[in-house]
PDB file of N, CA and C in Angstrom:
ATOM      1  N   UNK A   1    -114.554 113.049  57.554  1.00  0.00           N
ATOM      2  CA  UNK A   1    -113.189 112.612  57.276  1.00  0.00           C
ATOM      3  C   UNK A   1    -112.365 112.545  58.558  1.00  0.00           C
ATOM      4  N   UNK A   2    -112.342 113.579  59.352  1.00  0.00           N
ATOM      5  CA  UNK A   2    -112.193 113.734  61.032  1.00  0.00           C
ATOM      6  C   UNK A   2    -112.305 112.500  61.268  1.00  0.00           C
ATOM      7  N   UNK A   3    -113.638 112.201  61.883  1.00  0.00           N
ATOM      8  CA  UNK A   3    -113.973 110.444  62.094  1.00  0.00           C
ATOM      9  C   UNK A   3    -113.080 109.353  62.023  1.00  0.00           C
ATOM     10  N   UNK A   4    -113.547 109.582  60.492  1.00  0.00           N
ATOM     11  CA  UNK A   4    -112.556 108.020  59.797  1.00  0.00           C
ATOM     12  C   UNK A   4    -111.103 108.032  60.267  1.00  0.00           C
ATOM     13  N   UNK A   5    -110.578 109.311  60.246  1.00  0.00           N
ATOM     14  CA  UNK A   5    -108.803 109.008  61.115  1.00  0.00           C
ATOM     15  C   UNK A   5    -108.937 108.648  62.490  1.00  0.00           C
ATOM     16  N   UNK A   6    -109.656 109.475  62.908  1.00  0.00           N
ATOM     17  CA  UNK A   6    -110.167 108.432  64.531  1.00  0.00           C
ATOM     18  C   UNK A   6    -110.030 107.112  64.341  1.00  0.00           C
ATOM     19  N   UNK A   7    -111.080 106.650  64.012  1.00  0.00           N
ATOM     20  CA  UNK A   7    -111.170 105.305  64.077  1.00  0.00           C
ATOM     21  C   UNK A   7    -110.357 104.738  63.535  1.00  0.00           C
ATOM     22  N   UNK A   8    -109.415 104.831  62.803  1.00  0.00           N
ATOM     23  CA  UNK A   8    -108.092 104.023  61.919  1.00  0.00           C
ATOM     24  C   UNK A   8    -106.978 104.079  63.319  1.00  0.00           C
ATOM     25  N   UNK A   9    -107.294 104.976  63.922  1.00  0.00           N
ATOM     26  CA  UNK A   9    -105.930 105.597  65.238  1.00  0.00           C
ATOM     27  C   UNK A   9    -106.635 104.985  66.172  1.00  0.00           C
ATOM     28  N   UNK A  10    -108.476 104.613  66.709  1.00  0.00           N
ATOM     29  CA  UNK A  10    -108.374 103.999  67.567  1.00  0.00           C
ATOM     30  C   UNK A  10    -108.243 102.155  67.645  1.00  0.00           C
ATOM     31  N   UNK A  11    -108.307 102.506  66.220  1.00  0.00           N
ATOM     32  CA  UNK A  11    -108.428 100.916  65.669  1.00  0.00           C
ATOM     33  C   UNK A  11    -106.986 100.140  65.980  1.00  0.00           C
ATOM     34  N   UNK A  12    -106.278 101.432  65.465  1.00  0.00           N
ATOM     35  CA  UNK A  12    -104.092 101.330  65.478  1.00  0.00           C
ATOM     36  C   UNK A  12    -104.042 100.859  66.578  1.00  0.00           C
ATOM     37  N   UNK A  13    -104.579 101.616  68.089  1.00  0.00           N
ATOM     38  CA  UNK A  13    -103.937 101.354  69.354  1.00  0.00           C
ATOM     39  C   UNK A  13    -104.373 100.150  70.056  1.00  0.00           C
ATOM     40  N   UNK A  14    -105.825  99.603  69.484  1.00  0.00           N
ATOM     41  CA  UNK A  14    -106.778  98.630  69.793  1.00  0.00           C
ATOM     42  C   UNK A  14    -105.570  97.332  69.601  1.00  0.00           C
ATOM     43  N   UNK A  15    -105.088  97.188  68.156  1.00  0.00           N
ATOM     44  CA  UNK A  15    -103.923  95.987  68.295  1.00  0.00           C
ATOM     45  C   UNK A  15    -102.789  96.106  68.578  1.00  0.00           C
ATOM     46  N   UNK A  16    -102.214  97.395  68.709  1.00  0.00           N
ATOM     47  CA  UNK A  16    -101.194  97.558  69.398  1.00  0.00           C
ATOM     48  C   UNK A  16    -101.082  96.921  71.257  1.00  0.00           C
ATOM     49  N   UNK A  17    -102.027  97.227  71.503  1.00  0.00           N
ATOM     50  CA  UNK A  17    -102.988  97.201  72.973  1.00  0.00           C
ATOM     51  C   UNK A  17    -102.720  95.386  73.190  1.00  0.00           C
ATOM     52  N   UNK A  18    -103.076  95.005  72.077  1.00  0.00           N
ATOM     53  CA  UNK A  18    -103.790  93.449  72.055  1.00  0.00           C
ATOM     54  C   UNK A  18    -102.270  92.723  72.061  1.00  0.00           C
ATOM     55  N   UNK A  19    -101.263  93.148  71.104  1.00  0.00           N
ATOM     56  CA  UNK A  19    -100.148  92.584  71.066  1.00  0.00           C
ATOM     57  C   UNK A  19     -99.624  92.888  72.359  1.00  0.00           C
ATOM     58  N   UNK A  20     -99.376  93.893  73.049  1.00  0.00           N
ATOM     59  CA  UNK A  20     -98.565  93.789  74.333  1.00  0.00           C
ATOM     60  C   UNK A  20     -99.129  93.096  74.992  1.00  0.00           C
ATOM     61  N   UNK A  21    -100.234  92.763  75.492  1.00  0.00           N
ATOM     62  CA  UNK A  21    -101.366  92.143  76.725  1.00  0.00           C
ATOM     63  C   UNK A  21    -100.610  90.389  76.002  1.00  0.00           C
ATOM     64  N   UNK A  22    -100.629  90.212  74.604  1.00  0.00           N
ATOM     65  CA  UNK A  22    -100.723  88.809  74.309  1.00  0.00           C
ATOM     66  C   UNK A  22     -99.249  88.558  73.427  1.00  0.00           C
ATOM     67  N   UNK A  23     -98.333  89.362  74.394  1.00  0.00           N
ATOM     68  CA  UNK A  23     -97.030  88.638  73.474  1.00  0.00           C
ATOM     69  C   UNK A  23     -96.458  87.588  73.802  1.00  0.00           C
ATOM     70  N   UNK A  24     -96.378  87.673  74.667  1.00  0.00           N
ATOM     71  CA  UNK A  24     -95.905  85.624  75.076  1.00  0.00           C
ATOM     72  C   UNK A  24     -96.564  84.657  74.335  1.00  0.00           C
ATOM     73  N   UNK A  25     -98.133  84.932  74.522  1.00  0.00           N
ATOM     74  CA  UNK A  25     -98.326  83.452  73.357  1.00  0.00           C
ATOM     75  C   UNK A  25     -98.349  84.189  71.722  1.00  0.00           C
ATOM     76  N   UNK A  26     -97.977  85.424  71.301  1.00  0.00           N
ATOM     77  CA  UNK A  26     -97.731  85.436  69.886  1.00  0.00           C
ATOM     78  C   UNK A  26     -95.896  85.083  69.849  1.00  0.00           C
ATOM     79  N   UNK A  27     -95.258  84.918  70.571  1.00  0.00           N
ATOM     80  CA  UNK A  27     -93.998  84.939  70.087  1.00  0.00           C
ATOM     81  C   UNK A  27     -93.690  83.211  70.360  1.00  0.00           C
ATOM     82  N   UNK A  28     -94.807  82.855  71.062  1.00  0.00           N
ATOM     83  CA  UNK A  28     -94.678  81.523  71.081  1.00  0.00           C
ATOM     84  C   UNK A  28     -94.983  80.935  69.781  1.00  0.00           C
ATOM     85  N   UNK A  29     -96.023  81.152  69.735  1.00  0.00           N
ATOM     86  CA  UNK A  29     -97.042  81.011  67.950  1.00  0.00           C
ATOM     87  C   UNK A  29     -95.782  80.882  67.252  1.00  0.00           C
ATOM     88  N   UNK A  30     -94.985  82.243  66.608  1.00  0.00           N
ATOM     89  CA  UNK A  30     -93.902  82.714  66.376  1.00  0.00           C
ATOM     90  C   UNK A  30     -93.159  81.921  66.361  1.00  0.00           C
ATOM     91  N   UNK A  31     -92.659  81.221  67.525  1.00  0.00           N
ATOM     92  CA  UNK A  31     -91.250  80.298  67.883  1.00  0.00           C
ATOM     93  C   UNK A  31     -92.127  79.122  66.887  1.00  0.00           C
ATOM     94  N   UNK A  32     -93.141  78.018  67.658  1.00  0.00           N
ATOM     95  CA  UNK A  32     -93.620  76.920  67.544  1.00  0.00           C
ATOM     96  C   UNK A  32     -93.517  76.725  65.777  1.00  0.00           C
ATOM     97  N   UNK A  33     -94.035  77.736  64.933  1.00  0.00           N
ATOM     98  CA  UNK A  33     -94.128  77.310  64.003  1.00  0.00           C
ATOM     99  C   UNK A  33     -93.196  77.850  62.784  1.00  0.00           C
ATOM    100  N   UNK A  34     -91.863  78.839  63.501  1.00  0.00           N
ATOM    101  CA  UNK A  34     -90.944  78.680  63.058  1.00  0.00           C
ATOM    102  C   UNK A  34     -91.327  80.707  61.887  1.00  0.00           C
ATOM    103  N   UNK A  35     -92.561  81.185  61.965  1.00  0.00           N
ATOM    104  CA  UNK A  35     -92.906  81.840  61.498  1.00  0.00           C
ATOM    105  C   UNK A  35     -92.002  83.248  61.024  1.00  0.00           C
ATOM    106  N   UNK A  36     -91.365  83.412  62.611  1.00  0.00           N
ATOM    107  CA  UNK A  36     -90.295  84.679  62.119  1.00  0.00           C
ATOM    108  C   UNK A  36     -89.073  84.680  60.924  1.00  0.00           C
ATOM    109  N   UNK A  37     -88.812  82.876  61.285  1.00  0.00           N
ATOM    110  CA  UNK A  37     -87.733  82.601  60.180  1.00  0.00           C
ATOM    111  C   UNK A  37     -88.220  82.781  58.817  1.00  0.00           C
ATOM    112  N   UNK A  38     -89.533  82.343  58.467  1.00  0.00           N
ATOM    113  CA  UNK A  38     -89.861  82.506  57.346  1.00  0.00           C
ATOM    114  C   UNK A  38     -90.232  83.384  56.947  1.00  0.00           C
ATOM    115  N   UNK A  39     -90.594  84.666  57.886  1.00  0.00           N
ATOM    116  CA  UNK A  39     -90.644  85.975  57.423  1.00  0.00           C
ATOM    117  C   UNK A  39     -89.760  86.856  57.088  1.00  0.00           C
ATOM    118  N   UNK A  40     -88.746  86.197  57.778  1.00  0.00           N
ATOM    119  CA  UNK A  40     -87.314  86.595  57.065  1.00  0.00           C
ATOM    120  C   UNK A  40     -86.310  86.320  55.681  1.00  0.00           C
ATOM    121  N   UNK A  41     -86.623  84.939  56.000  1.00  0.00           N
ATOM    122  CA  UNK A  41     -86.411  84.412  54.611  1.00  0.00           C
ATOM    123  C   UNK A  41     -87.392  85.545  53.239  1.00  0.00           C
ATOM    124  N   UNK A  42     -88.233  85.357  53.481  1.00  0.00           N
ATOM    125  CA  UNK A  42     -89.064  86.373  52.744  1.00  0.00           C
ATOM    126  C   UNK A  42     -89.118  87.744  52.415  1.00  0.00           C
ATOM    127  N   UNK A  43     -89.106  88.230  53.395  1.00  0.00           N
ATOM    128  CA  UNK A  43     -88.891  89.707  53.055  1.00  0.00           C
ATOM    129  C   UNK A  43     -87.296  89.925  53.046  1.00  0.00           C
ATOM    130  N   UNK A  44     -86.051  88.889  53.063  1.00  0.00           N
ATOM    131  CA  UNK A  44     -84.912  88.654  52.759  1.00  0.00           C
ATOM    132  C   UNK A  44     -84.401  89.133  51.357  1.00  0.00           C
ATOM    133  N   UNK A  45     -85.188  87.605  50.930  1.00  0.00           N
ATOM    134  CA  UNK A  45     -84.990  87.729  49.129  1.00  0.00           C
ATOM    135  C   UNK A  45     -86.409  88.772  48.441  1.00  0.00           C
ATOM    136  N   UNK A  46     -87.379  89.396  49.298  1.00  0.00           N
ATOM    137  CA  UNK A  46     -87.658  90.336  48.526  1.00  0.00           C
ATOM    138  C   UNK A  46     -86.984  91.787  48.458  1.00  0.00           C
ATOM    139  N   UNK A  47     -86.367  92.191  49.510  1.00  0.00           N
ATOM    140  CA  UNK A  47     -85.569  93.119  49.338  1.00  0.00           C
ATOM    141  C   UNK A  47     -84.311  92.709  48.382  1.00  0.00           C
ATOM    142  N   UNK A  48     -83.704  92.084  48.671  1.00  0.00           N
ATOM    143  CA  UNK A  48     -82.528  91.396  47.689  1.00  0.00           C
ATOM    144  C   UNK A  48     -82.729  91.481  46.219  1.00  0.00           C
ATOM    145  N   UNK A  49     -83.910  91.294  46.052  1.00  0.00           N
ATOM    146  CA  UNK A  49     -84.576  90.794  44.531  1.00  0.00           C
ATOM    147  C   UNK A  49     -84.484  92.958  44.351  1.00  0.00           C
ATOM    148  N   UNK A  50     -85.107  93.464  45.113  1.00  0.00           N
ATOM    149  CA  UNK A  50     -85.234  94.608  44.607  1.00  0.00           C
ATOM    150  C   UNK A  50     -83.973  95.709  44.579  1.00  0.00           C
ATOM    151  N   UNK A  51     -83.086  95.163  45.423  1.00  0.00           N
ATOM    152  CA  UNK A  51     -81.795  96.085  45.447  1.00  0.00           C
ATOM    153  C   UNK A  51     -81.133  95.472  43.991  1.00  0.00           C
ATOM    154  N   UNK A  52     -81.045  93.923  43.859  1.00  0.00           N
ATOM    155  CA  UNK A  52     -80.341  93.405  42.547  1.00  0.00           C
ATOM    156  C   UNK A  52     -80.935  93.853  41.111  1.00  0.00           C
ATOM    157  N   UNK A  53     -82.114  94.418  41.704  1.00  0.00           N
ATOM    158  CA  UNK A  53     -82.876  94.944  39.876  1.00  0.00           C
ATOM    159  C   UNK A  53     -82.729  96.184  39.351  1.00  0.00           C
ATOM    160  N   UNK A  54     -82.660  97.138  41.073  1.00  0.00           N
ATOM    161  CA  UNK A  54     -82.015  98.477  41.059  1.00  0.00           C
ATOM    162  C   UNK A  54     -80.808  98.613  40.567  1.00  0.00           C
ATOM    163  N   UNK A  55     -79.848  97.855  41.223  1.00  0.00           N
ATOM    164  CA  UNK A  55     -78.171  98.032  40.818  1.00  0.00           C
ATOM    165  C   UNK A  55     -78.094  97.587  39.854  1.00  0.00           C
ATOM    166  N   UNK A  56     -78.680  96.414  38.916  1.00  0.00           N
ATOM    167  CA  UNK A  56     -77.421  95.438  37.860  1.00  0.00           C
ATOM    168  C   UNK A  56     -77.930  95.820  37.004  1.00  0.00           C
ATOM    169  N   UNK A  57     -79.888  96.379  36.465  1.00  0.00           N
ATOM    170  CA  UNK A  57     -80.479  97.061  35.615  1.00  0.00           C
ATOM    171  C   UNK A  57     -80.178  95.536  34.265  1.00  0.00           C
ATOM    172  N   UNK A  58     -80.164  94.158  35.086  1.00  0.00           N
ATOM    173  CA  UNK A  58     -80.708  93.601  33.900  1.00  0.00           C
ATOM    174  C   UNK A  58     -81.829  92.822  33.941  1.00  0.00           C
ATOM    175  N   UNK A  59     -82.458  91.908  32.989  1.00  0.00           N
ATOM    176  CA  UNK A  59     -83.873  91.800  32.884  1.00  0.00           C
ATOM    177  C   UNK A  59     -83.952  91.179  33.902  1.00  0.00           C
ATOM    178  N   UNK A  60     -85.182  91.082  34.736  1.00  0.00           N
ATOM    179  CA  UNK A  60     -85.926  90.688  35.636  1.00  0.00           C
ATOM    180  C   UNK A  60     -85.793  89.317  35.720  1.00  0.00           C
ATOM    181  N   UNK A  61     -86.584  88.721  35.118  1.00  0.00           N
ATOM    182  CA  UNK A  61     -86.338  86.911  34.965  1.00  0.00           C
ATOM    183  C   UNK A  61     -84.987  86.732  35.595  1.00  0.00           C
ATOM    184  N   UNK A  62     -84.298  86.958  34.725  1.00  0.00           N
ATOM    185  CA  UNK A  62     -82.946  86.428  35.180  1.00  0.00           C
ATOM    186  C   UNK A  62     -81.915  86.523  36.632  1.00  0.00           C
ATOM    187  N   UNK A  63     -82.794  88.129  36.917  1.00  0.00           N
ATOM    188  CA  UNK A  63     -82.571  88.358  38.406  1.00  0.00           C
ATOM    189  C   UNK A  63     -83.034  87.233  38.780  1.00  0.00           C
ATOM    190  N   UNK A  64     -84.232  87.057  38.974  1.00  0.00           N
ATOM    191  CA  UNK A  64     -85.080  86.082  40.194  1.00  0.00           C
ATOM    192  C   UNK A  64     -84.526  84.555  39.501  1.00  0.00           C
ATOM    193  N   UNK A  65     -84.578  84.239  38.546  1.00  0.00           N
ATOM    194  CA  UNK A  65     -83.995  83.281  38.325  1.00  0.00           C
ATOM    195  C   UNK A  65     -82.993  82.650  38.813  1.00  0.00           C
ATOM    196  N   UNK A  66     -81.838  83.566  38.665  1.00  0.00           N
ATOM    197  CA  UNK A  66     -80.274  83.721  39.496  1.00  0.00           C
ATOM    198  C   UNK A  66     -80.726  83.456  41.099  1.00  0.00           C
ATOM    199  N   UNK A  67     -81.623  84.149  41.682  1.00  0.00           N
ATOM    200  CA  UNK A  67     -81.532  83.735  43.346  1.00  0.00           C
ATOM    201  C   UNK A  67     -82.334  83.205  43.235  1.00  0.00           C
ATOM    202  N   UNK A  68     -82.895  82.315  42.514  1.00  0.00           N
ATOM    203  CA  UNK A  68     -84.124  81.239  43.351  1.00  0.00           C
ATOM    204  C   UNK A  68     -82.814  80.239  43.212  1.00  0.00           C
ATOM    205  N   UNK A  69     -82.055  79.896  42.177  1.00  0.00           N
ATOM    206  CA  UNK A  69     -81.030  79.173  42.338  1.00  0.00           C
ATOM    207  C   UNK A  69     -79.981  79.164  43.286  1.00  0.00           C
ATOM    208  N   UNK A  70     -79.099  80.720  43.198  1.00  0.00           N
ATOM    209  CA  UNK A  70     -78.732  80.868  44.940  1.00  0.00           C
ATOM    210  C   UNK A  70     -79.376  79.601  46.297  1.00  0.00           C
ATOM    211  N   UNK A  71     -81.042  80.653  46.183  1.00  0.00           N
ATOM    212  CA  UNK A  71     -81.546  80.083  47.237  1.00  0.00           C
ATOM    213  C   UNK A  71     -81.647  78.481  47.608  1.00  0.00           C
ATOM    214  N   UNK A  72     -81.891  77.990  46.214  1.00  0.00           N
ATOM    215  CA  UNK A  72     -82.104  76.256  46.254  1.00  0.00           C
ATOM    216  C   UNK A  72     -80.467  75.765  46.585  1.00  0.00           C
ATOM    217  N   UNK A  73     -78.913  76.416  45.933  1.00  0.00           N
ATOM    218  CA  UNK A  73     -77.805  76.074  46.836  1.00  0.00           C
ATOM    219  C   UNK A  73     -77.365  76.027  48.045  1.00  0.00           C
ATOM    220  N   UNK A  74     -78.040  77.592  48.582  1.00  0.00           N
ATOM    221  CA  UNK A  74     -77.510  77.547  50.181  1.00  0.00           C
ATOM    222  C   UNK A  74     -78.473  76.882  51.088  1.00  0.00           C
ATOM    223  N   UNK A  75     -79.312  76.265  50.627  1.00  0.00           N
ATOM    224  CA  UNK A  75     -80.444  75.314  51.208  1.00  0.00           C
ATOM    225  C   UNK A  75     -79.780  73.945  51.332  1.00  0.00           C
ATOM    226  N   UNK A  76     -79.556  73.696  50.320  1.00  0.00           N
ATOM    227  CA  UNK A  76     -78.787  72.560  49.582  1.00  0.00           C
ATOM    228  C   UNK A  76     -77.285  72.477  50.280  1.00  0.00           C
ATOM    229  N   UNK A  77     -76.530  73.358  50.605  1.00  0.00           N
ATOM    230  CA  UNK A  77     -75.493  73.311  51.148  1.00  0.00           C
ATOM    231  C   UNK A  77     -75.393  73.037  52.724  1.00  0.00           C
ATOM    232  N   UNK A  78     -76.676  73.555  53.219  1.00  0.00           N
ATOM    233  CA  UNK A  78     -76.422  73.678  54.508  1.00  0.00           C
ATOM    234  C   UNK A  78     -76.912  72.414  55.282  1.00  0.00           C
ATOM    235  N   UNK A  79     -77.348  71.793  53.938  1.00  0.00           N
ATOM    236  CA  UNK A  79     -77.504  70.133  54.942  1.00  0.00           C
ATOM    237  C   UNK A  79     -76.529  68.743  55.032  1.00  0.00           C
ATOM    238  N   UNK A  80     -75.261  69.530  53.959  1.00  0.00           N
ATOM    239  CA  UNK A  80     -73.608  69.561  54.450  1.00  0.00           C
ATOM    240  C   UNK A  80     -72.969  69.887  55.485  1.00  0.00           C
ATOM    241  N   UNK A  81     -73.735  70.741  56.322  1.00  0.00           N
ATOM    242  CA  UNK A  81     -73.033  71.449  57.677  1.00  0.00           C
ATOM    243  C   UNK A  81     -73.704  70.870  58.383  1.00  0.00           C
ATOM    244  N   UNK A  82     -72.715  70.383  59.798  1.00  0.00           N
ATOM    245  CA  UNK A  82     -73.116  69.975  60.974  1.00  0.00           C
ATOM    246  C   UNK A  82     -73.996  70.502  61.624  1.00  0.00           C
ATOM    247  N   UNK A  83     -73.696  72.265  61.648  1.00  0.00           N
ATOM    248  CA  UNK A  83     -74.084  73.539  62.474  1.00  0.00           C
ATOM    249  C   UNK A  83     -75.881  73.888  61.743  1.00  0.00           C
ATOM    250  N   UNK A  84     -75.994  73.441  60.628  1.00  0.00           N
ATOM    251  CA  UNK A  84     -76.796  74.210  59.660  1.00  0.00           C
ATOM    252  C   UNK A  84     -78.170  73.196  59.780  1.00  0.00           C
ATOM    253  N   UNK A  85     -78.952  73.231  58.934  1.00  0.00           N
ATOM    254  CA  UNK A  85     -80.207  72.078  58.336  1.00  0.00           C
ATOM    255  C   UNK A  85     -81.044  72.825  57.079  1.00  0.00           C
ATOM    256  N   UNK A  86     -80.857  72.650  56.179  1.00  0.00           N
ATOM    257  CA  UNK A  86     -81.566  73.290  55.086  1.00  0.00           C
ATOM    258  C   UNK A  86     -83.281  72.519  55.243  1.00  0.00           C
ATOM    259  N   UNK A  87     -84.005  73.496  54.863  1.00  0.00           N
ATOM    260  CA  UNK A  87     -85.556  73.286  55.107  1.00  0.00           C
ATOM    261  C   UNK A  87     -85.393  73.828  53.556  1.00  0.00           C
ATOM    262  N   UNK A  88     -86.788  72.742  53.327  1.00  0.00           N
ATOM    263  CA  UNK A  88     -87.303  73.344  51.710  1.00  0.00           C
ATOM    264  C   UNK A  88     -88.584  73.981  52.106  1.00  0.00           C
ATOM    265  N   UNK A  89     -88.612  74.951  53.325  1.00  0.00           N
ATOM    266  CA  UNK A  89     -90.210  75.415  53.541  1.00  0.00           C
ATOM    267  C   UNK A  89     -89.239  77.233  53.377  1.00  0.00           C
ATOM    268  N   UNK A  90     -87.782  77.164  53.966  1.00  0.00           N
ATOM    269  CA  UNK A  90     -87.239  77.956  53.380  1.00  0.00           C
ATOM    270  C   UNK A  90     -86.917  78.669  52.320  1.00  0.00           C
ATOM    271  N   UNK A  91     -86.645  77.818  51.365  1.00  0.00           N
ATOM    272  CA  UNK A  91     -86.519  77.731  49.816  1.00  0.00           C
ATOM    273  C   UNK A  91     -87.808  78.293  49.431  1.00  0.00           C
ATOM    274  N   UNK A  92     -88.834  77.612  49.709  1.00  0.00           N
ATOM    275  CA  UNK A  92     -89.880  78.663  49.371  1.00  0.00           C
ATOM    276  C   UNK A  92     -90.519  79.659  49.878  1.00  0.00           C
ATOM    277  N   UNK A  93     -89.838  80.062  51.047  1.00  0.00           N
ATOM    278  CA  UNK A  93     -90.492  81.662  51.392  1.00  0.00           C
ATOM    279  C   UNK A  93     -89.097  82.377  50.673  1.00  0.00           C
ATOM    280  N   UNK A  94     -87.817  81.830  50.031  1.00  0.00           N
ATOM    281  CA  UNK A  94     -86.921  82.904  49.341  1.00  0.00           C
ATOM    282  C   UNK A  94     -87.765  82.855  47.789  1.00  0.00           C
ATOM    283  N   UNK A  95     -88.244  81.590  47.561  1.00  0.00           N
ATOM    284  CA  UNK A  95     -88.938  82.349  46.243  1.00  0.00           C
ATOM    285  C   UNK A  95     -89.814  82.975  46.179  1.00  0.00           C
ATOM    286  N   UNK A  96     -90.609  82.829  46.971  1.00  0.00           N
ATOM    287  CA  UNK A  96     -92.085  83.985  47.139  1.00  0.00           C
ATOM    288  C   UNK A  96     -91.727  85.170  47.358  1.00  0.00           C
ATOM    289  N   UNK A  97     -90.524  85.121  47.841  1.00  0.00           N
ATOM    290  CA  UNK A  97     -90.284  86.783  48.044  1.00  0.00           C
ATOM    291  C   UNK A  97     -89.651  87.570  46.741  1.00  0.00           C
ATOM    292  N   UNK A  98     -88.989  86.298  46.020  1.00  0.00           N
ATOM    293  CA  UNK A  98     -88.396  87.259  45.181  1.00  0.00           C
ATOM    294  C   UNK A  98     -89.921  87.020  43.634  1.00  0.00           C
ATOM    295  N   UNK A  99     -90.575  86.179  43.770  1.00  0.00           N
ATOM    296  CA  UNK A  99     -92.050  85.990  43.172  1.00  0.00           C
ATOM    297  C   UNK A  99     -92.908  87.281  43.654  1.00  0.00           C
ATOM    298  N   UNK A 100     -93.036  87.958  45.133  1.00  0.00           N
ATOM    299  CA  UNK A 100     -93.796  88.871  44.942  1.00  0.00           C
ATOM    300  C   UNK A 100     -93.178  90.269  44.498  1.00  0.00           C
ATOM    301  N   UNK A 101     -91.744  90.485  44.487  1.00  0.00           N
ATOM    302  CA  UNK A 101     -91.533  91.586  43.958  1.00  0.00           C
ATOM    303  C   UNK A 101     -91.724  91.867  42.574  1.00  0.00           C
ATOM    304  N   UNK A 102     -91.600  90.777  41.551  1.00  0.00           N
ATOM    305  CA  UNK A 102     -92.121  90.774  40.462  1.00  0.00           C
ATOM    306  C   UNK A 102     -93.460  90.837  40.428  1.00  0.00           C
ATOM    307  N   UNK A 103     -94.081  90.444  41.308  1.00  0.00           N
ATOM    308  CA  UNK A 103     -95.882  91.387  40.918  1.00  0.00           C
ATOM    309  C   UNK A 103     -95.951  92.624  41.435  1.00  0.00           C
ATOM    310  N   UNK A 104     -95.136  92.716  42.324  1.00  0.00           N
ATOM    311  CA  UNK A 104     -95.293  94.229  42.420  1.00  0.00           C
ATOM    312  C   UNK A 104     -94.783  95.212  41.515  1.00  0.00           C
ATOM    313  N   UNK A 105     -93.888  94.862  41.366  1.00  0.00           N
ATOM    314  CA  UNK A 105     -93.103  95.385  39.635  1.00  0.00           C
ATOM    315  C   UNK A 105     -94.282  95.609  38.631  1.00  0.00           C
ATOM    316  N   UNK A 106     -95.242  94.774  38.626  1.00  0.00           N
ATOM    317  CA  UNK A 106     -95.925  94.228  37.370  1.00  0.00           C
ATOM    318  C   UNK A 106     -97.041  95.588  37.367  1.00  0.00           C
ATOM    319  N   UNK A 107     -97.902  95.277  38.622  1.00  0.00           N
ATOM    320  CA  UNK A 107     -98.741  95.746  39.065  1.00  0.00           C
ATOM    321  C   UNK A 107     -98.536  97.360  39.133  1.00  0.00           C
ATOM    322  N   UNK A 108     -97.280  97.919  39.159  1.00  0.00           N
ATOM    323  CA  UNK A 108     -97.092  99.552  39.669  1.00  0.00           C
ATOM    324  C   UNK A 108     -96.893  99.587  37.682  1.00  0.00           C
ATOM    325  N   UNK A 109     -96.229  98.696  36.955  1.00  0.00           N
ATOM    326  CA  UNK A 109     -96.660  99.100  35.073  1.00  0.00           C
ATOM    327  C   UNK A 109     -97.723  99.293  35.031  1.00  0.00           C
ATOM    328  N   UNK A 110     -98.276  97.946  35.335  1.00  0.00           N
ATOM    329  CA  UNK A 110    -100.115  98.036  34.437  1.00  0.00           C
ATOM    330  C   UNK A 110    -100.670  99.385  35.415  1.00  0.00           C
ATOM    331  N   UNK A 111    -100.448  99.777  36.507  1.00  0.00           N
ATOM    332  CA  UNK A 111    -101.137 100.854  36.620  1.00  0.00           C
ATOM    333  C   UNK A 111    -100.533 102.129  36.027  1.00  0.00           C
ATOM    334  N   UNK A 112     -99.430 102.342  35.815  1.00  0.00           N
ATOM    335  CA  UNK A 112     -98.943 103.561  34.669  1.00  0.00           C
ATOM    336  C   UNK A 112     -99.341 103.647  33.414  1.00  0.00           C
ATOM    337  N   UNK A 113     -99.620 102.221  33.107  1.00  0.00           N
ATOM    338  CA  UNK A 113     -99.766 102.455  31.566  1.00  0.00           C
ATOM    339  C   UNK A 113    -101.807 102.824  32.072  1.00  0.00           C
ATOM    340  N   UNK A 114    -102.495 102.384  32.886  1.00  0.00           N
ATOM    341  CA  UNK A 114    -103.455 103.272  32.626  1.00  0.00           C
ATOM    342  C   UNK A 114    -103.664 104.046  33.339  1.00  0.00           C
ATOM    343  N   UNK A 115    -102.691 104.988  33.818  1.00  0.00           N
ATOM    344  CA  UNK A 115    -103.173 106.605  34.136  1.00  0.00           C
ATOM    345  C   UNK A 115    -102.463 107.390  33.078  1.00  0.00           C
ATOM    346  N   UNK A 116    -101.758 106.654  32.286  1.00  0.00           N
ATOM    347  CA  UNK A 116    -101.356 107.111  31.053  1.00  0.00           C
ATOM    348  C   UNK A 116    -103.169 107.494  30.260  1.00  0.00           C
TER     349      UNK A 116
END
């Protein structure tokens, strides 16, 4: 068991190692294909999705429902603004995010109900 944490810790520092030596061309990667934005967008509306289910305590659907619509307006709005450009590659990393918190939702039931 010793071992195996070794190797998970030398494995950890191995890409830690790899990212500093190669961050210029990952943040290029990064820039070129626009990747950070959409990881934001994403883990955006998945936190969002999960603070709005915590606080308002009403059904689910309608949460994510409510901000995928949000999301498709301020997409929609911002190609009204000079300053702005709405992308629909946006729009869908805000629904996937608020799409995977509902499987994760799903997934932490079905496993209660069988360790029940």
């Amino acid at each position: 068991m010793k071992n195996f944490k070794l190797l998970h810790y030398a494995i950890f520092l191995v890409v830690i190692i790899s990212v500093f030596i190669n961050y210029s061309a990952i943040a290029s990667l990064l820039h070129q294909y626009q990747l950070l934005d959409k990881t934001g967008h994403f883990l955006g509306f998945l936190f969002l999705t999960w603070f709005l289910d915590k606080l308002i305590k009403i059904d689910l659907k309608v949460t994510v429902f409510t901000l995928c619509i949000y999301s498709g307006l301020t997409e929609l709005g911002q190609w009204y603004l000079a300053f702005r450009s709405g992308q629909w590659s946006d729009f869908l990393a805000d629904v996937l995010g608020c799409i995977t918190y509902v499987l994760i939702v799903r997934a932490n039931r079905n496993k209660a109900k069988r360790v029940k």
